[in-house]
C-alpha atoms as a PDB file:
ATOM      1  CA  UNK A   1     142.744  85.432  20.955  1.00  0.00           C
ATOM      2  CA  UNK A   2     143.441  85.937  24.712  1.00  0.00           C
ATOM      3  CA  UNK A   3     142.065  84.735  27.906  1.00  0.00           C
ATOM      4  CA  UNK A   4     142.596  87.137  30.908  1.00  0.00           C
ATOM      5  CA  UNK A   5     140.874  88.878  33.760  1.00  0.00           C
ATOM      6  CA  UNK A   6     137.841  90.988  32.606  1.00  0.00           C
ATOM      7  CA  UNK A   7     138.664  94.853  32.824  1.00  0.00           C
ATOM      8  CA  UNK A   8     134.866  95.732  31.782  1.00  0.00           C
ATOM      9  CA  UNK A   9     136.351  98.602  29.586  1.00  0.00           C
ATOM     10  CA  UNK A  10     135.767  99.188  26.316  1.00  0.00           C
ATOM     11  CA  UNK A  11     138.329  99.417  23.090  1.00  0.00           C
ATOM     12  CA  UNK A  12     137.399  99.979  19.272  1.00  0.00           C
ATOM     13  CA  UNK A  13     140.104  97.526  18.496  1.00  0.00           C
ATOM     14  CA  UNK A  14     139.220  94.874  20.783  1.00  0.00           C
ATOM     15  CA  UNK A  15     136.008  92.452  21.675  1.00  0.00           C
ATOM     16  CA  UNK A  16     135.301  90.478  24.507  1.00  0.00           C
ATOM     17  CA  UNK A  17     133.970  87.232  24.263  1.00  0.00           C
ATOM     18  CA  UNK A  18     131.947  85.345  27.040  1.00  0.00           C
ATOM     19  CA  UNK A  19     130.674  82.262  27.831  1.00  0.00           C
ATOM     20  CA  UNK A  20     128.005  80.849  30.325  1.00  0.00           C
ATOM     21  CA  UNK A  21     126.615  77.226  30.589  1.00  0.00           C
ATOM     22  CA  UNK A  22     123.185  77.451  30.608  1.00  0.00           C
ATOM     23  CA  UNK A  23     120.728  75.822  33.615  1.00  0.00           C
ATOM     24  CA  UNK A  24     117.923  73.778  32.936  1.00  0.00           C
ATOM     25  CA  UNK A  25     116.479  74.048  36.264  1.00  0.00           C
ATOM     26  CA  UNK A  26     117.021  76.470  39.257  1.00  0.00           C
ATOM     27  CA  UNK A  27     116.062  77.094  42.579  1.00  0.00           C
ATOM     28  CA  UNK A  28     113.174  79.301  43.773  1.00  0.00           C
ATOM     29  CA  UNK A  29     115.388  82.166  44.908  1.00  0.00           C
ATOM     30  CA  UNK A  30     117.660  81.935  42.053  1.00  0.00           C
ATOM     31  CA  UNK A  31     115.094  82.219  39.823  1.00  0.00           C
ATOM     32  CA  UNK A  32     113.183  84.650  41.860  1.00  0.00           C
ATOM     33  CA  UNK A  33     116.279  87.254  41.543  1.00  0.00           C
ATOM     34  CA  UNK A  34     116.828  86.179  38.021  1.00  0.00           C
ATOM     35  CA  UNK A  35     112.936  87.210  37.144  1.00  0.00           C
ATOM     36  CA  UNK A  36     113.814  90.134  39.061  1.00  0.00           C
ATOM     37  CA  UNK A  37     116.199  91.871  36.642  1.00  0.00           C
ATOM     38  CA  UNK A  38     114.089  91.374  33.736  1.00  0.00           C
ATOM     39  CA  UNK A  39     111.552  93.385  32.147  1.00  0.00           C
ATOM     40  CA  UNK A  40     108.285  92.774  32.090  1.00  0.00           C
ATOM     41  CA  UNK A  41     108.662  92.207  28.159  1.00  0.00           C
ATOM     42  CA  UNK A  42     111.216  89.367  28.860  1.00  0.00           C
ATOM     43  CA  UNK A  43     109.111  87.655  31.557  1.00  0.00           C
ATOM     44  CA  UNK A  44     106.336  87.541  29.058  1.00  0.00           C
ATOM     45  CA  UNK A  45     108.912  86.405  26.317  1.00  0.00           C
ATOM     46  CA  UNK A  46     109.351  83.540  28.675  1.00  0.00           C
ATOM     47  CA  UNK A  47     106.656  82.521  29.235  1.00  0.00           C
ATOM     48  CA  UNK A  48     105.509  81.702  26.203  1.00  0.00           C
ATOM     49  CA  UNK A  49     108.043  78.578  26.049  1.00  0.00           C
ATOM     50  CA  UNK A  50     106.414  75.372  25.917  1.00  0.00           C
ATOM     51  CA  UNK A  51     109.134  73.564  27.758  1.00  0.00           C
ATOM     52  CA  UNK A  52     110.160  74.698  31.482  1.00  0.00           C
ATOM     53  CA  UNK A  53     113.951  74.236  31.028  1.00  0.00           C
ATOM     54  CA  UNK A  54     114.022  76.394  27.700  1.00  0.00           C
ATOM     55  CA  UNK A  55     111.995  79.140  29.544  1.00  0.00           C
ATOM     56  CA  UNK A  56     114.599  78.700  32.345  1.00  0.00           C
ATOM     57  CA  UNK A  57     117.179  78.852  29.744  1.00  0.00           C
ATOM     58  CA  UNK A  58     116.166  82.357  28.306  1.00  0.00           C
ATOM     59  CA  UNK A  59     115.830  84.004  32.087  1.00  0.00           C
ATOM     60  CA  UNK A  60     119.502  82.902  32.786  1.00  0.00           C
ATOM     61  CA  UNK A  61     120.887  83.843  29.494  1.00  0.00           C
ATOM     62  CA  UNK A  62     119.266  87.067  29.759  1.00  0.00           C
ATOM     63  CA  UNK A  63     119.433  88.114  33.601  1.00  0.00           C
ATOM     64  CA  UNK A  64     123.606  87.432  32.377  1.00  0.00           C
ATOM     65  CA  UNK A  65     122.973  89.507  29.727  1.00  0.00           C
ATOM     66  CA  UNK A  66     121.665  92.458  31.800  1.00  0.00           C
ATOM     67  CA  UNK A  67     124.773  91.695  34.308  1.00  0.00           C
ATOM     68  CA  UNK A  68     127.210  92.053  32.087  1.00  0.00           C
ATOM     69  CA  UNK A  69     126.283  94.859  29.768  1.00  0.00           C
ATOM     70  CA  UNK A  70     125.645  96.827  33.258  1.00  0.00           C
ATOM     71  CA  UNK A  71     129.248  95.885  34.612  1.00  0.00           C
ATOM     72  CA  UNK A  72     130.569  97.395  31.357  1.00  0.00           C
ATOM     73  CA  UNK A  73     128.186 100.686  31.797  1.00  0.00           C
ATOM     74  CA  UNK A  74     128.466 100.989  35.904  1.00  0.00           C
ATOM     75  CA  UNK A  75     124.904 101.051  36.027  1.00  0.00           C
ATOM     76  CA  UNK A  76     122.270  98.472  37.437  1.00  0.00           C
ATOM     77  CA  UNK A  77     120.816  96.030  35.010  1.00  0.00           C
ATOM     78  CA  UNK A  78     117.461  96.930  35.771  1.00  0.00           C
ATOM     79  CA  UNK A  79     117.568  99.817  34.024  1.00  0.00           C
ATOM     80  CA  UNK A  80     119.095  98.692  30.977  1.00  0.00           C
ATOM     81  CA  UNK A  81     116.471  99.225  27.791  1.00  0.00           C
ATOM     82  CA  UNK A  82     116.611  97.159  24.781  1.00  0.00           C
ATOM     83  CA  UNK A  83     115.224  97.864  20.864  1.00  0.00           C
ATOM     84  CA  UNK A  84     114.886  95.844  17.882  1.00  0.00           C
ATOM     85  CA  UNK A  85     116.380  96.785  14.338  1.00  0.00           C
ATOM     86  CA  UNK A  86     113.707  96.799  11.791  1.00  0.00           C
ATOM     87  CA  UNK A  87     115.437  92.814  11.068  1.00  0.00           C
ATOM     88  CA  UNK A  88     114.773  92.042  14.649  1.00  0.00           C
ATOM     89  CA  UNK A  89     118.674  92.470  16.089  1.00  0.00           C
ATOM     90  CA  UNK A  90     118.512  93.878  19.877  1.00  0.00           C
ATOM     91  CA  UNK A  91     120.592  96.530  20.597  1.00  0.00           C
ATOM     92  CA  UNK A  92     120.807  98.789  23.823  1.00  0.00           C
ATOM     93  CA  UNK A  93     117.923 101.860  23.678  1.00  0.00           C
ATOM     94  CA  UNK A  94     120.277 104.699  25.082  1.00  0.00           C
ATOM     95  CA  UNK A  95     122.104 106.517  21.613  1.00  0.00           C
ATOM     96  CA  UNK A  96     124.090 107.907  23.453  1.00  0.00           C
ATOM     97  CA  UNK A  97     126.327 104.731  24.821  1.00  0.00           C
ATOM     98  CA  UNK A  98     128.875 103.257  22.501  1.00  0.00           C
ATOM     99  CA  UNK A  99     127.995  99.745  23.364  1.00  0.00           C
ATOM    100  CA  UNK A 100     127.281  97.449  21.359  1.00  0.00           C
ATOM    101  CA  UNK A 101     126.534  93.630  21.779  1.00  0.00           C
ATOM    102  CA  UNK A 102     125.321  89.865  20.384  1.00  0.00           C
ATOM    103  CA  UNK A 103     124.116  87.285  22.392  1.00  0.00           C
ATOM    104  CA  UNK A 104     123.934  83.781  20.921  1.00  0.00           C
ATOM    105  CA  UNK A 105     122.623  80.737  22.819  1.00  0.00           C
ATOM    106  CA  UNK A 106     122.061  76.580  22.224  1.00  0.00           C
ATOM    107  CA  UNK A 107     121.455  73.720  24.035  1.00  0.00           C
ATOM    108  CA  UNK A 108     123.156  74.056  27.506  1.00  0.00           C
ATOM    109  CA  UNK A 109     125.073  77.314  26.475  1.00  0.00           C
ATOM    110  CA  UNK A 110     125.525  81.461  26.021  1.00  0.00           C
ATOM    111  CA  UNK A 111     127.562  83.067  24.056  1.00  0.00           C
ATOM    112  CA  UNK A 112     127.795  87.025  24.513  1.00  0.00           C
ATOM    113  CA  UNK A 113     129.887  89.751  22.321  1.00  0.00           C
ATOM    114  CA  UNK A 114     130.766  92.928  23.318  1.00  0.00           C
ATOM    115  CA  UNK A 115     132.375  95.875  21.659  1.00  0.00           C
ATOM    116  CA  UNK A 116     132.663  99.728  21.123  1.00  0.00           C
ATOM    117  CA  UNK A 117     131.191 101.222  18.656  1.00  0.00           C
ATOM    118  CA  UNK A 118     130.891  98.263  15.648  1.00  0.00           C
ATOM    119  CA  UNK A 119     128.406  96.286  15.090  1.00  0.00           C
ATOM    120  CA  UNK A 120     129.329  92.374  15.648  1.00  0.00           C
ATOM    121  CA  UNK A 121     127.980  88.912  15.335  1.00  0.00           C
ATOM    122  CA  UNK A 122     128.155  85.643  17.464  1.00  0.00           C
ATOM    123  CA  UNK A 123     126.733  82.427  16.951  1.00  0.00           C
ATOM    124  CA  UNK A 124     127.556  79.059  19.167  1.00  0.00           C
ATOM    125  CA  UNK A 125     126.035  75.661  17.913  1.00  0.00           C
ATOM    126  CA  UNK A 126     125.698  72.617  20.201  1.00  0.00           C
ATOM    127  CA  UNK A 127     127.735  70.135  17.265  1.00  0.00           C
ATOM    128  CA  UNK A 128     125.225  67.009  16.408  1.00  0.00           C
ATOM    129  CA  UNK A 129     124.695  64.643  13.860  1.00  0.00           C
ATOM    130  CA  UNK A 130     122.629  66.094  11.465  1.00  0.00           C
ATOM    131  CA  UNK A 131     121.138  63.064   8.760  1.00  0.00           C
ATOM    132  CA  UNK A 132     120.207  65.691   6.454  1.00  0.00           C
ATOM    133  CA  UNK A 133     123.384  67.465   5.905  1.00  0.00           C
ATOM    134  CA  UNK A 134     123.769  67.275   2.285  1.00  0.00           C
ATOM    135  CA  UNK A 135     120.606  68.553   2.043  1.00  0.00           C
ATOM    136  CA  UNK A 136     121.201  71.783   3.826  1.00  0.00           C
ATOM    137  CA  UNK A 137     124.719  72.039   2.152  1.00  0.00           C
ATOM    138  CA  UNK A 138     123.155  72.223  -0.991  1.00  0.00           C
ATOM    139  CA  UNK A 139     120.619  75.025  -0.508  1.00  0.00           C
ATOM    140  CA  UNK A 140     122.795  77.270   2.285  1.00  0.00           C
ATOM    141  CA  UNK A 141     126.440  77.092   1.330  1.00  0.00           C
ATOM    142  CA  UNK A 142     128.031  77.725  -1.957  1.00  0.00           C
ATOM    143  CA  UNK A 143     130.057  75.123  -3.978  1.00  0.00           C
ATOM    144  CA  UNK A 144     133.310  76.154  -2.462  1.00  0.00           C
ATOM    145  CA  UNK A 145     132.030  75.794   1.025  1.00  0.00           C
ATOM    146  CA  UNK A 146     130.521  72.599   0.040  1.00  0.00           C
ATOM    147  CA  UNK A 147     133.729  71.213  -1.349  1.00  0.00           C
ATOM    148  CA  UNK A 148     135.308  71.849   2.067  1.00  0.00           C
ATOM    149  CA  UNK A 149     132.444  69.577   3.815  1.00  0.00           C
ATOM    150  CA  UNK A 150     133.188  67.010   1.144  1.00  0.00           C
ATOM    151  CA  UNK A 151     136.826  66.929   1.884  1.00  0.00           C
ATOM    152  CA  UNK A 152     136.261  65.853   5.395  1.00  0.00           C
ATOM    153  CA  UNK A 153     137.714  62.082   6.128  1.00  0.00           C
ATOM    154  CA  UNK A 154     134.746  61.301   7.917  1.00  0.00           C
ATOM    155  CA  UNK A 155     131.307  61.740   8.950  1.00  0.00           C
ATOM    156  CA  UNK A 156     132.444  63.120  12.786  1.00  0.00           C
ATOM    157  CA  UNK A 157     134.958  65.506  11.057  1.00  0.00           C
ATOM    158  CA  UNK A 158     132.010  66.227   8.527  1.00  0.00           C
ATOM    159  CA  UNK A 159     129.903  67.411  11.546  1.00  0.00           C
ATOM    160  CA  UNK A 160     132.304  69.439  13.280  1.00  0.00           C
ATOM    161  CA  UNK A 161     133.430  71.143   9.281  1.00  0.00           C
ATOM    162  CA  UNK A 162     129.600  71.932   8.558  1.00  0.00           C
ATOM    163  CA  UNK A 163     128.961  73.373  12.527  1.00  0.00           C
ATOM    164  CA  UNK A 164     132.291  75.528  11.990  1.00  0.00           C
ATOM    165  CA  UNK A 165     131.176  77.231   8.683  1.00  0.00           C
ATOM    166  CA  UNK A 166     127.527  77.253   9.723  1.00  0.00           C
ATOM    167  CA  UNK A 167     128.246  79.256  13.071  1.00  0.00           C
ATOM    168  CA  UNK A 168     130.868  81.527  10.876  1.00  0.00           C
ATOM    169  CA  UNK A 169     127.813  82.753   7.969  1.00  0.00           C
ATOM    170  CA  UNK A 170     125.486  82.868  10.683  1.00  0.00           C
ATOM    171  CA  UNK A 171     127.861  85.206  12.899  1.00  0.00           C
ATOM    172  CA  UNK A 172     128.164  87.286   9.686  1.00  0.00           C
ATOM    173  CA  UNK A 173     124.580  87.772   9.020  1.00  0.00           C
ATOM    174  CA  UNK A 174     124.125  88.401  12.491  1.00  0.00           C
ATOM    175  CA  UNK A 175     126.562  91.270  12.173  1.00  0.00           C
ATOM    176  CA  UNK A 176     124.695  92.948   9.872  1.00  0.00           C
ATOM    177  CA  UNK A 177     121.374  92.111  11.755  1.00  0.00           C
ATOM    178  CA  UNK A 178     119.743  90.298   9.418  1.00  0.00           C
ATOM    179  CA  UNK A 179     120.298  86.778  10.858  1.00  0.00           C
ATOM    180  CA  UNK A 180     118.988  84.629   8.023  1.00  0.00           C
ATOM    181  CA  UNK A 181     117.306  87.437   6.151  1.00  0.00           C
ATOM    182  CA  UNK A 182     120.299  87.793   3.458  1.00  0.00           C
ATOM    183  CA  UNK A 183     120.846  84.696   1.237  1.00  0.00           C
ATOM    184  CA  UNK A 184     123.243  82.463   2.728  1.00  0.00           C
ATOM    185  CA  UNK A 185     123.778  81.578  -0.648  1.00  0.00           C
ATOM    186  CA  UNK A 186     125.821  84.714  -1.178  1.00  0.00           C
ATOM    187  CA  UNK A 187     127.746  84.582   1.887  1.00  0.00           C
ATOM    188  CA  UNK A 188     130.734  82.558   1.759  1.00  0.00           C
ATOM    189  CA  UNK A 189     133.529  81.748   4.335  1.00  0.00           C
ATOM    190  CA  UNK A 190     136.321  79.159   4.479  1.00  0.00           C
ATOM    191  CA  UNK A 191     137.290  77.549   7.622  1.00  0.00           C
ATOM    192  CA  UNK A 192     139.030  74.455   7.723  1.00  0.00           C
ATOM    193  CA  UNK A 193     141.085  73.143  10.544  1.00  0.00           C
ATOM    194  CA  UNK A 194     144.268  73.909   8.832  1.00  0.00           C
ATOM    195  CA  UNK A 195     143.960  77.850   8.790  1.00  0.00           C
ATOM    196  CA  UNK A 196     142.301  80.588  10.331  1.00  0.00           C
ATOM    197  CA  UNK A 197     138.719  81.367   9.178  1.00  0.00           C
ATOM    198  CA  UNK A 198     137.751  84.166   6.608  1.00  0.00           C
ATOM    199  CA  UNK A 199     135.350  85.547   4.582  1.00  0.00           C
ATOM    200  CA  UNK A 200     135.523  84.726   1.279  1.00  0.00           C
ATOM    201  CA  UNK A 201     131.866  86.923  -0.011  1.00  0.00           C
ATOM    202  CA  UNK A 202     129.327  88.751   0.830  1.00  0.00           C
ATOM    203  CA  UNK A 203     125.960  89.699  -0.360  1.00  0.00           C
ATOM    204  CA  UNK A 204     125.628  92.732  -2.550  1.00  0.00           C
ATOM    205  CA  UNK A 205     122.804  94.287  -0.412  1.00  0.00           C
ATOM    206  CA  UNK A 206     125.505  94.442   2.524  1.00  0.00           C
ATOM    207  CA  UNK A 207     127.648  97.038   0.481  1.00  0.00           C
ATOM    208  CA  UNK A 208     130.412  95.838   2.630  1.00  0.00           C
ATOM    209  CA  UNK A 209     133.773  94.421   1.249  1.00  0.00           C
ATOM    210  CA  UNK A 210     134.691  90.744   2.625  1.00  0.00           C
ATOM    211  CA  UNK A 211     138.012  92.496   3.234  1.00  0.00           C
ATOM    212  CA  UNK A 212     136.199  94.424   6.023  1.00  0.00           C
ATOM    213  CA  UNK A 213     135.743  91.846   7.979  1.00  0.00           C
ATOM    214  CA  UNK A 214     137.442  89.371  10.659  1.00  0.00           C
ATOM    215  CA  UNK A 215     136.511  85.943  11.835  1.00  0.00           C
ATOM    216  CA  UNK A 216     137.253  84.529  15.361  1.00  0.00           C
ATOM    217  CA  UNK A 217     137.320  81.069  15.880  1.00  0.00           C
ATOM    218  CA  UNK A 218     135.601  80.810  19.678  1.00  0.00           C
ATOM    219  CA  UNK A 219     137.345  78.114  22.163  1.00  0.00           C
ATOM    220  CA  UNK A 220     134.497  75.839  23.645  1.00  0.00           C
ATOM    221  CA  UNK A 221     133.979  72.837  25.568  1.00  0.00           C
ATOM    222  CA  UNK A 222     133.105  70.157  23.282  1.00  0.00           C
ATOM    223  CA  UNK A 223     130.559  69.647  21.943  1.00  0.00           C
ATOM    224  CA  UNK A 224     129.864  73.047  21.015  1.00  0.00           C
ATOM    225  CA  UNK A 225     131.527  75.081  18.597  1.00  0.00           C
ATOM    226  CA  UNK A 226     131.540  78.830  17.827  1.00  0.00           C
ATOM    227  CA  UNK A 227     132.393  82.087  15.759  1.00  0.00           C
ATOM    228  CA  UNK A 228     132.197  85.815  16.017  1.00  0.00           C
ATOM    229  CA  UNK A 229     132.212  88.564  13.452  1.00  0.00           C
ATOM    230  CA  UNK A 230     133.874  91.558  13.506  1.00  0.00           C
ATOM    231  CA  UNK A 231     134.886  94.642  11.544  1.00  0.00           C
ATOM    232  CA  UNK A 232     138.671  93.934  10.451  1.00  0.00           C
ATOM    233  CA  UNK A 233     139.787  97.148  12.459  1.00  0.00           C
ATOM    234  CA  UNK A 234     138.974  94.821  15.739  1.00  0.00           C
ATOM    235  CA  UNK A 235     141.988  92.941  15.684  1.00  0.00           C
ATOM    236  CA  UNK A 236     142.424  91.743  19.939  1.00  0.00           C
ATOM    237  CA  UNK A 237     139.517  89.204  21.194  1.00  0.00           C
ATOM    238  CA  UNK A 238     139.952  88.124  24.815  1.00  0.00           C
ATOM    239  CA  UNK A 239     137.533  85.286  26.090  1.00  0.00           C
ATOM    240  CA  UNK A 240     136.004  85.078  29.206  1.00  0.00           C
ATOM    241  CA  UNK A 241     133.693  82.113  31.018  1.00  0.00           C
ATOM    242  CA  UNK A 242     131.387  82.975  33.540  1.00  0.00           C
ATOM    243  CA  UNK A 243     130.195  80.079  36.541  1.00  0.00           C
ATOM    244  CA  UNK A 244     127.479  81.086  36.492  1.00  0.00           C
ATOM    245  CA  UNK A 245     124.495  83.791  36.109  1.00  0.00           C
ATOM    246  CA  UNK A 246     125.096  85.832  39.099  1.00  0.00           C
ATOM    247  CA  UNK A 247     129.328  85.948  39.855  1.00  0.00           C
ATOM    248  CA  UNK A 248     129.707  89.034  38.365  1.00  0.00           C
ATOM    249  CA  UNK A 249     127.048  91.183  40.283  1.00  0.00           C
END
């Protein structure tokens, strides 16, 4: 994985990764421009957040998103057009453009994906002590992924091992657009802090080969941590940060 300045071209052998810490609050004319990009479907996506900072949250992470796709496409965000898959994944509306993106957020954070061509996956977790880990270990990873969380020396490294493989399944079955619609169950990765991340299975309703794809271990500030999926033919992932919503325009 590289870090370098953003060309805003796109390669079928490469994806770029970015990164954008995420406001809680903002000021009128911030958020004025912000609201400004979005489509009338987002603003009332917004608005149905309880909380003020999490509506905040989704305006920033998706005014970026509208910044960035249109810096790769020359165009102005505003006209960008988004569809769901019949699993819910967005995706751009216009066939004809070879784009194609995953946008992943948690507390405080964004995490966006962007390739030609393949479909790709991206998840980012804000890492936190979870009381019922066993629990989830035993009805979302398998017993080899399990035996990895078990091997950790302790309960911080236990955290960090369960956020690393969580974010690397989820990325998968983002990939494929089904988020948490295929079984877990049947998806298995290893990633321990000794070697590169892989993926170890896949569900038969994917028809895909584990072969076929390629985990990327995402550099974050602590404490979040963070994986993409790719097709194996991407093999060049350069990472990017962004200051904030609007230095790219």
């Amino acid at each position: 994985m590289t870090s370098e300045d953003p060309t805003f071209t796109l390669h079928p052998n490469r994806v770029d990764v970015w990164q954008l810490p995420l406001p809680t609050t903002l000021d009128q004319s911030t958020l004025a421009e912000a609201r400004s990009l979005l489509s009338s479907d987002e603003l009332e996506r917004a608005s149905r957040f309880y909380k003020l900072e999490h509506s905040i949250a989704f305006i920033a992470s998706h005014a970026w998103l509208r910044i960035l796709l249109s810096r790769y496409l020359n165009t102005d965000p505003r006209t960008l057009t988004f569809a769901t898959a019949s699993l819910g994944k967005p995706h751009l509306a216009h066939p004809d453009v070879p784009l194609r993106y995953n946008l992943s957020h948690t507390q405080g954070r964004a995490l966006l994906a962007v390739t030609q061509q393949h479909e790709i996956g991206a998840d980012i977790e804000y890492v936190r002590p979870i009381p019922e880990i066993d629990d989830i270990a035993l009805t979302h990873f398998t017993p080899a992924e399990r035996n990895e969380l078990a091997q950790a020396p302790d309960a911080q490294q236990k955290q960090h091992t369960f956020h690393r493989i969580w974010t690397a399944k989820e990325a998968l079955l983002k990939a494929f657009g089904s988020g948490l619609y295929l079984p877990l169950l049947e998806t298995e990765v290893t990633y321990t802090p000794a070697s590169a991340p892989a993926v170890r299975a896949l569900p038969v309703s994917t028809k895909s080969n584990p072969a076929d794809w390629r985990l990327f271990p995402i550099a974050t500030d602590p404490p979040y941590t963070a994986t993409i999926a790719v097709p194996a033919s991407i093999r060049i992932c350069h990472s990017f940060n962004s200051p904030s919503i609007f230095q790219l325009m």
